[in-house]
C-alpha atoms as a PDB file:
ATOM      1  CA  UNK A   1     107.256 123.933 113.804  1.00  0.00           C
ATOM      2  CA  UNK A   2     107.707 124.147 109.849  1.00  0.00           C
ATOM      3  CA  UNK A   3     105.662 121.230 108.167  1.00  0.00           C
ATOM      4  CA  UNK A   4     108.730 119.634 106.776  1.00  0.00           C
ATOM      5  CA  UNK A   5     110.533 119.376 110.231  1.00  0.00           C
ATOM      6  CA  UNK A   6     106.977 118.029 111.851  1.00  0.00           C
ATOM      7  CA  UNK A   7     106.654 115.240 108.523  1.00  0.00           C
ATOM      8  CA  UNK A   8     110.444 114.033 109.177  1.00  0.00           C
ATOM      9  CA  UNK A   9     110.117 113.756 113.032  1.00  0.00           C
ATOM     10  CA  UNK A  10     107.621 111.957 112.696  1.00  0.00           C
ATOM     11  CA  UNK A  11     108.741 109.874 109.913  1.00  0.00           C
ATOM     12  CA  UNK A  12     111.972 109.060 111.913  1.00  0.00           C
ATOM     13  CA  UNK A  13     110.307 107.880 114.847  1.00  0.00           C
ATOM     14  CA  UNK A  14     108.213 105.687 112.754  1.00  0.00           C
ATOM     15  CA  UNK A  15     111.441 104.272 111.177  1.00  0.00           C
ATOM     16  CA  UNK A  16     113.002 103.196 114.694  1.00  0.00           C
ATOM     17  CA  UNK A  17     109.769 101.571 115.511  1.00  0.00           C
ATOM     18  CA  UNK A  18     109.886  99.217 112.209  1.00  0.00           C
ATOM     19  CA  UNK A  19     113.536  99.205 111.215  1.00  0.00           C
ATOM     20  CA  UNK A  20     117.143  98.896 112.156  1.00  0.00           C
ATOM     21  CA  UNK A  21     119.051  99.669 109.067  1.00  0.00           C
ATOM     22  CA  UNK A  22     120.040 103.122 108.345  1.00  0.00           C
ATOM     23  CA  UNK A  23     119.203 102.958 104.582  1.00  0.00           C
ATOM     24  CA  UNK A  24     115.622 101.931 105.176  1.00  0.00           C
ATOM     25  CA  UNK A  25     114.706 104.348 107.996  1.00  0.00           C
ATOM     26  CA  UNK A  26     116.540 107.245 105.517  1.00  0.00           C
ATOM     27  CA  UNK A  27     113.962 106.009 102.979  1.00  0.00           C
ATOM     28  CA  UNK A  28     110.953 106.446 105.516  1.00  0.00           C
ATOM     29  CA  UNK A  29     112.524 110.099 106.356  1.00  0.00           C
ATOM     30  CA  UNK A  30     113.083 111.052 102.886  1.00  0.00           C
ATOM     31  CA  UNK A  31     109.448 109.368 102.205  1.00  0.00           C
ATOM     32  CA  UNK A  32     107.371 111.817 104.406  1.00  0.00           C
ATOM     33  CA  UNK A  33     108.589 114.528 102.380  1.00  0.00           C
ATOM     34  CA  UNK A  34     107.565 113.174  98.888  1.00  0.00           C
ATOM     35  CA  UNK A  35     104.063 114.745  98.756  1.00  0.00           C
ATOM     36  CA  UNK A  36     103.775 117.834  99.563  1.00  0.00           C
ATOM     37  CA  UNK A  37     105.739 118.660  95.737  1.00  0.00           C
ATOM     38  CA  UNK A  38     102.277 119.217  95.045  1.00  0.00           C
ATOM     39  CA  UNK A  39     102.540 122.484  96.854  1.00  0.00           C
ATOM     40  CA  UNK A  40     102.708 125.854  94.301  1.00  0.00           C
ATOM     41  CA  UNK A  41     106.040 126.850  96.236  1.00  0.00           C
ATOM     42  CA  UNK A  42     108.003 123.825  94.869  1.00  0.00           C
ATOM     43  CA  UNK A  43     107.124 123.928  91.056  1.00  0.00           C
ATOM     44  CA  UNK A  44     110.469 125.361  90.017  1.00  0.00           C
ATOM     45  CA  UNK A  45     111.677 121.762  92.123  1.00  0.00           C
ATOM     46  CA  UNK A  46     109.051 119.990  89.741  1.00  0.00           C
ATOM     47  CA  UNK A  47     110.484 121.679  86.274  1.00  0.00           C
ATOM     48  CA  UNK A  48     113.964 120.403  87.696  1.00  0.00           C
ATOM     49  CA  UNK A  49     112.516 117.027  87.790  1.00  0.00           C
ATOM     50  CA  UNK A  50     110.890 116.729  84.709  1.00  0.00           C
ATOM     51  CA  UNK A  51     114.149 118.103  82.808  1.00  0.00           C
ATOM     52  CA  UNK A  52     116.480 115.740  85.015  1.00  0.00           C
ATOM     53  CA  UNK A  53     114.065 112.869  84.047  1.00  0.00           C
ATOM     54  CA  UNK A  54     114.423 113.929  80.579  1.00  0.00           C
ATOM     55  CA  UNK A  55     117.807 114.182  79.955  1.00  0.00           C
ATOM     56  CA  UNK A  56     118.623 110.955  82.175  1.00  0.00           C
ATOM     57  CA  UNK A  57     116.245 109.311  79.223  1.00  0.00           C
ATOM     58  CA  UNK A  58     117.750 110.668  76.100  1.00  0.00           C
ATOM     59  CA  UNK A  59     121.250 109.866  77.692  1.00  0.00           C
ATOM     60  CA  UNK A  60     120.235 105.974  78.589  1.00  0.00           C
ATOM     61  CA  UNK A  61     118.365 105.377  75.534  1.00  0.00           C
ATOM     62  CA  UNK A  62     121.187 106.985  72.718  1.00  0.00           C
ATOM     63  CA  UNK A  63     123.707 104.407  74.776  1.00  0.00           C
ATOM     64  CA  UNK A  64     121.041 101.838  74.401  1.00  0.00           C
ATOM     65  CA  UNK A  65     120.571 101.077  78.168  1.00  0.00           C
ATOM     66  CA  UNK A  66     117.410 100.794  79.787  1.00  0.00           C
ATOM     67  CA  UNK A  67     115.698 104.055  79.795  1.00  0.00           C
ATOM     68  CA  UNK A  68     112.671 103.378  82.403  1.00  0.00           C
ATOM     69  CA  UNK A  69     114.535 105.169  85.253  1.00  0.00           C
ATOM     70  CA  UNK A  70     113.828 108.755  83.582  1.00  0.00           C
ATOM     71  CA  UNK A  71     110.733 107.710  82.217  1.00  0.00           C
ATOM     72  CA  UNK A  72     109.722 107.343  85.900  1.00  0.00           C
ATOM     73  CA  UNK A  73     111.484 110.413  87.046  1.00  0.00           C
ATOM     74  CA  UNK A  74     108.940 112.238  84.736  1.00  0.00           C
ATOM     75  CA  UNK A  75     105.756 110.541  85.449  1.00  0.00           C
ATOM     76  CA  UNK A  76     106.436 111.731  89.356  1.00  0.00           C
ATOM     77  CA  UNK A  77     107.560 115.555  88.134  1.00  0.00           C
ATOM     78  CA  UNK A  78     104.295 115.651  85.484  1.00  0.00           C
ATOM     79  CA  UNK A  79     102.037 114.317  88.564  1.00  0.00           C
ATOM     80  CA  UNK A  80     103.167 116.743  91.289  1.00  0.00           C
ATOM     81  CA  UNK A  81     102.287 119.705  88.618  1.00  0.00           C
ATOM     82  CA  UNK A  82      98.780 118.293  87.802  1.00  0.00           C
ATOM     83  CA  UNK A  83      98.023 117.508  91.482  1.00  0.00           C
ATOM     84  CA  UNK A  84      96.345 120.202  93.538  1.00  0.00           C
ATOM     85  CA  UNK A  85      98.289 120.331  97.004  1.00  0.00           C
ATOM     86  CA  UNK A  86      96.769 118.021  99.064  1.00  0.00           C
ATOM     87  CA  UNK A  87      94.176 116.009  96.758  1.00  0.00           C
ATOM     88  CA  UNK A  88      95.679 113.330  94.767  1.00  0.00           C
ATOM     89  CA  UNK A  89      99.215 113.140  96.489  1.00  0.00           C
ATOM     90  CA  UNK A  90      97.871 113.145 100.160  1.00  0.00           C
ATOM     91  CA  UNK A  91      95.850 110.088  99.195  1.00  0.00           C
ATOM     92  CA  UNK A  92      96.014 106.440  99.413  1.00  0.00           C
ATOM     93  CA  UNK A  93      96.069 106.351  95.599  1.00  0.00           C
ATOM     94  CA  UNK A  94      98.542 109.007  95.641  1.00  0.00           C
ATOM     95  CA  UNK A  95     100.311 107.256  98.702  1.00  0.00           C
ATOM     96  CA  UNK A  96     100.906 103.751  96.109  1.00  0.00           C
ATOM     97  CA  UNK A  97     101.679 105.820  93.319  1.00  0.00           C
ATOM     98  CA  UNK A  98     104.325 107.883  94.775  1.00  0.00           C
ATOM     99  CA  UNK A  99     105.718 104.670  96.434  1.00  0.00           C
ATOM    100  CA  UNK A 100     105.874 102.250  93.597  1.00  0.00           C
ATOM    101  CA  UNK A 101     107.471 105.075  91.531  1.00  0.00           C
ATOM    102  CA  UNK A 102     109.952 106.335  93.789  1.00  0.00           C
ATOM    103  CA  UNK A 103     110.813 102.366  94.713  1.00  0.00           C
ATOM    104  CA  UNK A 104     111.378 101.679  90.798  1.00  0.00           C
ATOM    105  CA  UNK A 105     113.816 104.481  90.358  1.00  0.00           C
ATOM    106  CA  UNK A 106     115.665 103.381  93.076  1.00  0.00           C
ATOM    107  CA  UNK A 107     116.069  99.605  92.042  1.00  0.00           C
ATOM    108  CA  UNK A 108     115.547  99.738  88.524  1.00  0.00           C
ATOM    109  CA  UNK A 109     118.997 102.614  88.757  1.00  0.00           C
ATOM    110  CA  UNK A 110     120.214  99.626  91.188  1.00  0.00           C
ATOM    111  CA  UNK A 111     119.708  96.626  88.972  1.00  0.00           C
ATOM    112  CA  UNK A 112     121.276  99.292  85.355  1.00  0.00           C
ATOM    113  CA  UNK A 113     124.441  99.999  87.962  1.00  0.00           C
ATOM    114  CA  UNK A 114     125.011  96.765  88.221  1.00  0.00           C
ATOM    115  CA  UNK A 115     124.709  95.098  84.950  1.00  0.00           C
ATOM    116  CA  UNK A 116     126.899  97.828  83.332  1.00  0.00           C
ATOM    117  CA  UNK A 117     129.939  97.818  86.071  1.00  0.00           C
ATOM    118  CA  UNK A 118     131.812  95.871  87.709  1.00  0.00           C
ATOM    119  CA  UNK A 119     130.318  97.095  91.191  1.00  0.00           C
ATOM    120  CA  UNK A 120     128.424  94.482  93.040  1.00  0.00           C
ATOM    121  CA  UNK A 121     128.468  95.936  96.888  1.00  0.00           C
ATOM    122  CA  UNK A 122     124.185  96.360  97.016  1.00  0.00           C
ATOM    123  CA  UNK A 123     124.366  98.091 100.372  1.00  0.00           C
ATOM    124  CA  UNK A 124     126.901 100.514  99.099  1.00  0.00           C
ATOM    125  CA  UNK A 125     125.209 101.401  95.938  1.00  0.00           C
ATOM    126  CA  UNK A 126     121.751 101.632  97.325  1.00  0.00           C
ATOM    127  CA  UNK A 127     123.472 104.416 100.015  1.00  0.00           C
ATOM    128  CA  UNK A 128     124.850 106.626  97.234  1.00  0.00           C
ATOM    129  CA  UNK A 129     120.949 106.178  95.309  1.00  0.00           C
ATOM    130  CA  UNK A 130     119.949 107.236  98.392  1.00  0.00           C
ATOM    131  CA  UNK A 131     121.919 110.475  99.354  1.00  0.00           C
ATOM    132  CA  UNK A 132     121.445 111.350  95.334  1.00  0.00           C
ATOM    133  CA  UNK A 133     117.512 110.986  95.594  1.00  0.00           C
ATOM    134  CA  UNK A 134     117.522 113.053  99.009  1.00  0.00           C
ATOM    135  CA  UNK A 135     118.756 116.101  96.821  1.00  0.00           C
ATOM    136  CA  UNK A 136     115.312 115.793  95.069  1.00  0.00           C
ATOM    137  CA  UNK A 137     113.145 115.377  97.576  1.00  0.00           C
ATOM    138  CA  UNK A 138     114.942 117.038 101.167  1.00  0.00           C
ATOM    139  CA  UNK A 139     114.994 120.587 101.508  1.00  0.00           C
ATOM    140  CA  UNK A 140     118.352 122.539 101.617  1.00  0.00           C
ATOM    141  CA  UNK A 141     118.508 122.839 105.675  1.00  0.00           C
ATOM    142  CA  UNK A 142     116.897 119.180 106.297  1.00  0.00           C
ATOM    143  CA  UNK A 143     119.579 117.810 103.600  1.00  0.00           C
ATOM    144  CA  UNK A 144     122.397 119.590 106.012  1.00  0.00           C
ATOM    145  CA  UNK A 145     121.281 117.463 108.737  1.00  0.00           C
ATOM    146  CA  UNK A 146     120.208 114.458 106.659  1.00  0.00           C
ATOM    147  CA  UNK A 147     123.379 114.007 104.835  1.00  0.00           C
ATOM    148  CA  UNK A 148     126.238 113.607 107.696  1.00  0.00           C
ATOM    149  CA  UNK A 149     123.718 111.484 109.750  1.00  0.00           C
ATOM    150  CA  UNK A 150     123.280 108.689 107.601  1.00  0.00           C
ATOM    151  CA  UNK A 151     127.042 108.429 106.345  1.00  0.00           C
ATOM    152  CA  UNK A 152     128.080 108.408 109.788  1.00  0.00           C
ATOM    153  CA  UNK A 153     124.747 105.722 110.147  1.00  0.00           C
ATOM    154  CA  UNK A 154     126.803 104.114 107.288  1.00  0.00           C
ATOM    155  CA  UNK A 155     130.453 103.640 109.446  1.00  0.00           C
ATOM    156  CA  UNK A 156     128.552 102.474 111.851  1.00  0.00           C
ATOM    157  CA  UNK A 157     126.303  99.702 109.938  1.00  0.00           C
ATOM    158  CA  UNK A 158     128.782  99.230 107.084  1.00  0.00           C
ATOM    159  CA  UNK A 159     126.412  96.168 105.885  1.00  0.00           C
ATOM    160  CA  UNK A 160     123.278  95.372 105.843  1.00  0.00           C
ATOM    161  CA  UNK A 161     121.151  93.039 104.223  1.00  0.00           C
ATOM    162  CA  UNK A 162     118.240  94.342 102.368  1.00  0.00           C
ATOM    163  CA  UNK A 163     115.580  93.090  99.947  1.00  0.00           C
ATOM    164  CA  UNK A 164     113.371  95.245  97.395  1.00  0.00           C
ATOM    165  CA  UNK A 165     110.298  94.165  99.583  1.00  0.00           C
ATOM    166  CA  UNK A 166     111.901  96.536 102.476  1.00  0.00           C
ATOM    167  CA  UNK A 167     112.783  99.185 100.207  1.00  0.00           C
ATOM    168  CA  UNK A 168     108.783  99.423  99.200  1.00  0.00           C
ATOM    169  CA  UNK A 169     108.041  99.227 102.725  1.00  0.00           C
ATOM    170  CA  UNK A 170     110.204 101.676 103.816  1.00  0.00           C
ATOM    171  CA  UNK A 171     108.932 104.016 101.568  1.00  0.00           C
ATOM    172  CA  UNK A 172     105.459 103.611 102.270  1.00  0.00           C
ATOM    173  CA  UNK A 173     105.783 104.116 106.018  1.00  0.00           C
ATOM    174  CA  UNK A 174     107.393 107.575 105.426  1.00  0.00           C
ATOM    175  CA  UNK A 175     104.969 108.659 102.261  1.00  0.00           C
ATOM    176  CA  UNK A 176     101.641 106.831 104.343  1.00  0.00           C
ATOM    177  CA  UNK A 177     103.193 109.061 107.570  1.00  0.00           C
ATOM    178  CA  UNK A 178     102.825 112.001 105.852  1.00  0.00           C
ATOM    179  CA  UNK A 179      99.065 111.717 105.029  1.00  0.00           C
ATOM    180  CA  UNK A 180      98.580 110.049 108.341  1.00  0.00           C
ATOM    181  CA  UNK A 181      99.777 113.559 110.394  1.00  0.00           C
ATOM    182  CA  UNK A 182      97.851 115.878 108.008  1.00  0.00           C
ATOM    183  CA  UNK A 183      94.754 114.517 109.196  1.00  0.00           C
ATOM    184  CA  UNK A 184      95.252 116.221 112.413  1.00  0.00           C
ATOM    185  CA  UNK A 185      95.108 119.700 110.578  1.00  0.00           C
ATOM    186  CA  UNK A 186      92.363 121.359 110.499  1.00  0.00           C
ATOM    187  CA  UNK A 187      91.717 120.986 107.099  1.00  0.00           C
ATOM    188  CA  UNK A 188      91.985 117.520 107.042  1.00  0.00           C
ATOM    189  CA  UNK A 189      92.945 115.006 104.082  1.00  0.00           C
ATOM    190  CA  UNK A 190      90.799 113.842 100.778  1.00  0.00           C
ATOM    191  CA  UNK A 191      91.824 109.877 101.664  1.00  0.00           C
ATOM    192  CA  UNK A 192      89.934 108.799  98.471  1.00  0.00           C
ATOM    193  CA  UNK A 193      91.035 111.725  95.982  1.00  0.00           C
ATOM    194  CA  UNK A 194      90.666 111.854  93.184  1.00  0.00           C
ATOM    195  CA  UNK A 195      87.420 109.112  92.818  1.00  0.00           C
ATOM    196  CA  UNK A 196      86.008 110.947  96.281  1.00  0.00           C
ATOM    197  CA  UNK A 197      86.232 114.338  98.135  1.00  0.00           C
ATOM    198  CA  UNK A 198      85.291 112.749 101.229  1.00  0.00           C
ATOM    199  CA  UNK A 199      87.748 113.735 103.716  1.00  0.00           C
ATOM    200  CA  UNK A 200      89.259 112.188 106.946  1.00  0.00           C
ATOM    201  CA  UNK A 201      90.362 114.256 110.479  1.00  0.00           C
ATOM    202  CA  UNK A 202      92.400 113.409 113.611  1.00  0.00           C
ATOM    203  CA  UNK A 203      90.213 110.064 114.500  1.00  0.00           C
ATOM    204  CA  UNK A 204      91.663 108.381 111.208  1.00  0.00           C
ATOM    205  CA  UNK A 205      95.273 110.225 112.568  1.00  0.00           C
ATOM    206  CA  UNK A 206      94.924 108.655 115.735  1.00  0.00           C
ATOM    207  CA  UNK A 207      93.749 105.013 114.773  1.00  0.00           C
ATOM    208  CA  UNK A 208      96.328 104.655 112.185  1.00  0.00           C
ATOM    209  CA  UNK A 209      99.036 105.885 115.097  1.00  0.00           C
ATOM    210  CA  UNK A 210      97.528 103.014 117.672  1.00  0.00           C
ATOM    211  CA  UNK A 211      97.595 100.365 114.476  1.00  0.00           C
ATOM    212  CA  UNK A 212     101.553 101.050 113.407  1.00  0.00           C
ATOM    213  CA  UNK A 213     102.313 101.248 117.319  1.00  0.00           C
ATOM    214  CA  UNK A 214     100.726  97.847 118.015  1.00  0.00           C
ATOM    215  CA  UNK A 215     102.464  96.433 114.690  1.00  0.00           C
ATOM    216  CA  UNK A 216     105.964  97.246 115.481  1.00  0.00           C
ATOM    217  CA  UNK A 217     105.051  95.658 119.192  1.00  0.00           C
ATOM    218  CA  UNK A 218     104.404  92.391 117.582  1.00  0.00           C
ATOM    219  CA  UNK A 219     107.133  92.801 115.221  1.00  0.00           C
ATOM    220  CA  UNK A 220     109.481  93.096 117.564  1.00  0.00           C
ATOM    221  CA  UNK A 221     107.983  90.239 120.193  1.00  0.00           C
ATOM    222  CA  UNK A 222     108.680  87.443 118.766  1.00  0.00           C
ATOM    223  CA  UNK A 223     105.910  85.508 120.871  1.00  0.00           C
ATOM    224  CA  UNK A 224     103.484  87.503 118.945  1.00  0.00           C
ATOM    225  CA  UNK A 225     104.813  88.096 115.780  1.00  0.00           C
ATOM    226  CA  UNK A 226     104.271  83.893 115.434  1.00  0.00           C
ATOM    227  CA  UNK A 227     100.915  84.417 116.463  1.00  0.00           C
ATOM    228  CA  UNK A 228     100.422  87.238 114.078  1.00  0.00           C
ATOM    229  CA  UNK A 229     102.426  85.475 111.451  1.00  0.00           C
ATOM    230  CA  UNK A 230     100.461  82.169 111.986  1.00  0.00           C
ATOM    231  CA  UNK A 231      97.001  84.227 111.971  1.00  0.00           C
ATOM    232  CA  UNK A 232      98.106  85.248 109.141  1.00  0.00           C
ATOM    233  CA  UNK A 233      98.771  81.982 107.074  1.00  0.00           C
ATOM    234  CA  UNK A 234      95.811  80.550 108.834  1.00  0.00           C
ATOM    235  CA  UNK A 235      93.524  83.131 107.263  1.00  0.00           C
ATOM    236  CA  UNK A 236      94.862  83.181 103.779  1.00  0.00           C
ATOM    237  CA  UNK A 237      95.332  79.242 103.607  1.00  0.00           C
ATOM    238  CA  UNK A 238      91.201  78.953 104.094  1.00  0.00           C
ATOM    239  CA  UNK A 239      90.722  81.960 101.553  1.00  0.00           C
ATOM    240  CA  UNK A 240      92.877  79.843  99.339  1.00  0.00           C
END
């Protein structure tokens, strides 16, 4: 099975476990692909991002509109082509930093969509971000597949709610997934890189699999979600 078709799987079973609404478990799919941009094969995809970045700058900051977006855009093009494939990116460091970046694009383009137009439907908007970032990050044959399924996902959810907090989170599953089945290679994953070469196999694979399995248990039990959630409190209150 190619390694994007294994990442996405896997991803999209993850998604199911966690969440219900189609725009979140797209972002956990399109998520599990984000790091392996690192990989020689996809530079010419990296120059594309870099220029797109660019130009989406120069155009926002000549009309005087917030220009972070393609600043952002950038930063992830410029640290795919430093990274060597698998170090940095198939990290935990790598894991936030691809995360928080790929989460600011999508609701810092969010929040400039808004205050410029008229449009206030969030679920709609955040759909269209969606299917444009895919064309970044999802390979011409997964983006065939990707594409109809989640507008027909859309028809049939036509609303959601949704808060920036799942957005993050929704990333991270699919981006963390992606690390978390390339520890059962062979080769293994640098979980530290860059500060440590120290790498991590299938045990790490397997525990992580057992810890996001029992999570979305007590997510979904509401019996023991209170008893998580009250754990929880109880624990950070005495920290506090």
């Amino acid at each position: 099975m190619s390694s994007y078709k294994g990442h996405s799987i896997f991803a999209f079973i993850l998604a199911c476990m966690f969440f219900q609404n189609p725009l979140l478990i797209a972002l956990t799919l399109i998520g599990a692909n984000i790091p392996d941009f690192d990989h020689e094969f996809k530079t010419e995809n990296v120059y594309k991002m870099i220029i797109l970045g660019l130009l989406l700058f120069i155009s926002l900051y000549i009309l005087k509109l917030p220009y972070y977006v393609g600043l952002i855009i950038v930063f992830l093009g410029v640290t795919f082509y430093f990274s060597e494939h698998r170090s940095f990116t198939h990290s935990l460091f790598g894991v936030l930093t691809l995360t928080s970046a790929v989460s600011l694009v999508l609701i810092w383009a969010l929040e400039l969509i808004l205050g410029v137009t008229p449009l206030n439907n969030q679920y709609l908007l955040m759909a269209i971000l969606i299917a444009l970032i895919s064309f970044l990050f999802l390979n011409r044959k997964l983006l065939m597949i990707f594409l109809p399924i989640f507008f027909i996902s859309l028809f049939i959810i036509p609303n959601a709610d949704f808060s920036y907090i799942e957005i993050v989170l929704g990333l991270l599953l699919g981006v963390f997934s992606h690390i978390v089945l390339d520890s059962f290679t062979p080769a293994g994953i640098k979980i530290f890189a860059p500060i440590s070469s120290k790498k991590v196999y299938k045990n790490f694979g397997l525990t992580i699999t057992f810890v996001l399995i029992v999570l979305a248990i007590i997510i979904h039990t509401p019996v023991l979600f209170n008893l998580f959630e009250k754990y929880v409190y109880v624990t950070l209150s005495s920290i506090v």
